[in-house]
C-alpha atoms as a PDB file:
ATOM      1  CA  UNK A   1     -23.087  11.175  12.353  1.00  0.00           C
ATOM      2  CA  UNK A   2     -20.764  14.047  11.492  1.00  0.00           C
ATOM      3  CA  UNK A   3     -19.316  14.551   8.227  1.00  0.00           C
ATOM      4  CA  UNK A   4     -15.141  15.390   8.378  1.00  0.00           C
ATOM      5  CA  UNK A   5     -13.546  17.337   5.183  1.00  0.00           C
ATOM      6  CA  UNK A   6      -9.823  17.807   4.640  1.00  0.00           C
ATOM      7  CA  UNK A   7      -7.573  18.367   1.919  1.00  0.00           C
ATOM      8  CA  UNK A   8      -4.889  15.436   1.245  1.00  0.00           C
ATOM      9  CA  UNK A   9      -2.848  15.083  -1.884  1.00  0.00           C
ATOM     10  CA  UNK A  10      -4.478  13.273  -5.117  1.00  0.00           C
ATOM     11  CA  UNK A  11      -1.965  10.912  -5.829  1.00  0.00           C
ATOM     12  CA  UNK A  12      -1.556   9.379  -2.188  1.00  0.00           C
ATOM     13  CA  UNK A  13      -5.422   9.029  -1.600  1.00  0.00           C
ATOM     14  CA  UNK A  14      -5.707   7.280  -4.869  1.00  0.00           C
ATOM     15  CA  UNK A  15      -2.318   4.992  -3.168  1.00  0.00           C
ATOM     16  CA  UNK A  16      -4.529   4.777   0.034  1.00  0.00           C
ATOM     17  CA  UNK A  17      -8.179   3.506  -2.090  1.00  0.00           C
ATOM     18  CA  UNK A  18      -6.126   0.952  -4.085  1.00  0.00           C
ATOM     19  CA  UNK A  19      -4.490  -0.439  -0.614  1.00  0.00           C
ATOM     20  CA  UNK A  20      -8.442  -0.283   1.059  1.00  0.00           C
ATOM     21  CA  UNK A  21      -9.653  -1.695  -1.667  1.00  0.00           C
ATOM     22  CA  UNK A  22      -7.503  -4.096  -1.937  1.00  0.00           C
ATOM     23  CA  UNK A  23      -8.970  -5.749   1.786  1.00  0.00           C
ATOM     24  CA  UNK A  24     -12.164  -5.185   0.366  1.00  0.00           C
ATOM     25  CA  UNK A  25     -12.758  -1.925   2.175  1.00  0.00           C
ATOM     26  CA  UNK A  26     -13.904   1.598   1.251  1.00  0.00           C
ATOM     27  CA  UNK A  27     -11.560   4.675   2.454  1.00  0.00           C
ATOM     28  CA  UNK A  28     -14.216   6.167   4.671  1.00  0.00           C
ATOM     29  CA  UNK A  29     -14.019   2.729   6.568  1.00  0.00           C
ATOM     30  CA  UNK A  30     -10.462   2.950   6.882  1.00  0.00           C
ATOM     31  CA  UNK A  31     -10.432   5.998   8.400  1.00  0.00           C
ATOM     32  CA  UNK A  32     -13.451   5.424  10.733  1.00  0.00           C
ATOM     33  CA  UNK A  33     -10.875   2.273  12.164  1.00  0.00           C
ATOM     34  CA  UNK A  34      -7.991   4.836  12.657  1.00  0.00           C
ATOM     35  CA  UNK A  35      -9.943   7.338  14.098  1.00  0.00           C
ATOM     36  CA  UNK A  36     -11.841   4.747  16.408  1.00  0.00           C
ATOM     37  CA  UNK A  37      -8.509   2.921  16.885  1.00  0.00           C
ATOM     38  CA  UNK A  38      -6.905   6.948  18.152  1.00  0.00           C
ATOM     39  CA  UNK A  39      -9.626   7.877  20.766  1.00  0.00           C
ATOM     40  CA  UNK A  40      -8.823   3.680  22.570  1.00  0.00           C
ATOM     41  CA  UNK A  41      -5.272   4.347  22.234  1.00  0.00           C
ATOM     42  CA  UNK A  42      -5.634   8.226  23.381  1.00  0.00           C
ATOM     43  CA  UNK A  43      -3.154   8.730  20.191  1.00  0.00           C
ATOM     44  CA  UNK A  44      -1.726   7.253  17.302  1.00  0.00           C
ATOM     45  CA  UNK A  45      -1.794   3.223  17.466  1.00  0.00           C
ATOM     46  CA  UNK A  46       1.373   3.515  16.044  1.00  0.00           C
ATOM     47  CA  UNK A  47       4.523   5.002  16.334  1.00  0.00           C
ATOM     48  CA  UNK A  48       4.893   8.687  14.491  1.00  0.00           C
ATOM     49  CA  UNK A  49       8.822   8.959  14.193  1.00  0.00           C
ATOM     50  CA  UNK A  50      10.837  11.222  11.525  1.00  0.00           C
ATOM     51  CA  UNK A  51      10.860   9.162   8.466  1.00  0.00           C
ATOM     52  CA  UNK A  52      14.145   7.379   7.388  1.00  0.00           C
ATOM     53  CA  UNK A  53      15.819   9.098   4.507  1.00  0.00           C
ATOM     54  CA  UNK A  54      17.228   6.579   3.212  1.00  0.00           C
ATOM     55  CA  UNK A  55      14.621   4.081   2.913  1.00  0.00           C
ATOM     56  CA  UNK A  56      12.482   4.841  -0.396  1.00  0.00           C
ATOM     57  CA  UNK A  57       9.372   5.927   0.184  1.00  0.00           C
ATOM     58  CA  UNK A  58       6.341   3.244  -1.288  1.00  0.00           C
ATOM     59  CA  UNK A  59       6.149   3.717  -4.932  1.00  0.00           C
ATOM     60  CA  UNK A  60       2.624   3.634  -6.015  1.00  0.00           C
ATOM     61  CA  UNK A  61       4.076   1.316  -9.049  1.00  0.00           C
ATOM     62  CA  UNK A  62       4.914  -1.564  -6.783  1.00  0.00           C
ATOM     63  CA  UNK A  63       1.296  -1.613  -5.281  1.00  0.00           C
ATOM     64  CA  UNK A  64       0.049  -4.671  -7.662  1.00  0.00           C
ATOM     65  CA  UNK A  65       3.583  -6.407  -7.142  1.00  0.00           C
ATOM     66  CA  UNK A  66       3.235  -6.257  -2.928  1.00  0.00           C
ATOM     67  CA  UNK A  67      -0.092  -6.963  -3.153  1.00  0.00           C
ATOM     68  CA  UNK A  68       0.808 -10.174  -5.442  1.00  0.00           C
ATOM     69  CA  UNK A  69       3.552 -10.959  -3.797  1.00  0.00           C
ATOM     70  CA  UNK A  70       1.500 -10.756  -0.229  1.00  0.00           C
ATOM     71  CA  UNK A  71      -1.704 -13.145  -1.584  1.00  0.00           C
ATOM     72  CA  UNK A  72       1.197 -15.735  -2.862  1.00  0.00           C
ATOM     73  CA  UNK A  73       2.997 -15.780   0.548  1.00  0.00           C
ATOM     74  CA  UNK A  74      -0.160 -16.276   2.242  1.00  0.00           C
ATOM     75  CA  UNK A  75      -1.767 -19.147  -0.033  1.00  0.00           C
ATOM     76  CA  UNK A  76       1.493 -21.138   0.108  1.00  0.00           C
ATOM     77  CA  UNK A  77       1.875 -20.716   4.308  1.00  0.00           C
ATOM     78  CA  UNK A  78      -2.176 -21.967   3.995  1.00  0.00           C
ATOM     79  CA  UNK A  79      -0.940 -25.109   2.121  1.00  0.00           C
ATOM     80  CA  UNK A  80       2.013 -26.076   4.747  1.00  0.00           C
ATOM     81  CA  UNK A  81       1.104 -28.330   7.238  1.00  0.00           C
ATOM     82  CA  UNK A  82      -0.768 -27.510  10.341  1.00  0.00           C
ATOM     83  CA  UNK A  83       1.008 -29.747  12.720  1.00  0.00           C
ATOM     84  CA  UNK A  84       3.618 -32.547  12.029  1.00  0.00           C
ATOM     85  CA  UNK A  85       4.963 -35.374  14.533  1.00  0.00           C
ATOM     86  CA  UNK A  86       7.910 -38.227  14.619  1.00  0.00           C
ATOM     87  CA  UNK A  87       6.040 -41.431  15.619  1.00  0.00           C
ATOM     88  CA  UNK A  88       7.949 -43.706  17.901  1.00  0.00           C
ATOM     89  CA  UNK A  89       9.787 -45.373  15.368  1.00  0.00           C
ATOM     90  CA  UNK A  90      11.218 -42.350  14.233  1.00  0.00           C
ATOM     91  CA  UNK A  91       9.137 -41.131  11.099  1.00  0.00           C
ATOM     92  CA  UNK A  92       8.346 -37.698  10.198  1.00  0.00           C
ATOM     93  CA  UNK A  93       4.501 -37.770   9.209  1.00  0.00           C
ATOM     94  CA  UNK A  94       3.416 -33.638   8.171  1.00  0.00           C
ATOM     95  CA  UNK A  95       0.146 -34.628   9.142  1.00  0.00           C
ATOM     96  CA  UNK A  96      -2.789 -33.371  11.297  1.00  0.00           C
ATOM     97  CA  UNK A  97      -3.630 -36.234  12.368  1.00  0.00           C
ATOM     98  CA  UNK A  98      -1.614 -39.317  14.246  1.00  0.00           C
END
């Protein structure tokens, strides 16, 4: 196991903890994905592109709204129905089952 150092600014690696910890994962874990993720992809498993100017960049203040925000979108698309059907009479039942 080898042990990587390098220097990255305070404020964003605090940004990047609260995000990992947020799905209940440490940094170091994080990293050991994208690095893993790198050597399949044979580079970045994303796109690297200029950044756009005019879109703000992610304001550490917002992290506990998105993250809010995120866990309500996801409970109420849990609560929808699965599967729905019109029966041969013509009646919407949001059901699983028929």
């Amino acid at each position: 196991m080898s042990v990587i150092t390098f220097r990255f600014n305070d404020k964003k690696k605090k940004q990047a903890e609260l995000i990992a910890e947020s799905i209940g994962l440490p940094l170091s874990s994080v990293l050991n994905v994208l690095l893993n993720r790198f050597i399949v992809e044979k580079g970045f498993p994303f796109s690297v592109n200029a950044p756009d100017v005019s879109f703000p960049v992610f304001d550490s203040n917002d992290l506990e709204k998105s993250v809010a925000a995120a866990i309500t979108e996801r409970d109420s698309e849990s609560q929808r129905p699965r599967s729905a059907y019109i029966d041969s009479e013509g009646v919407y039942h949001p059901s699983e089952t028929r």
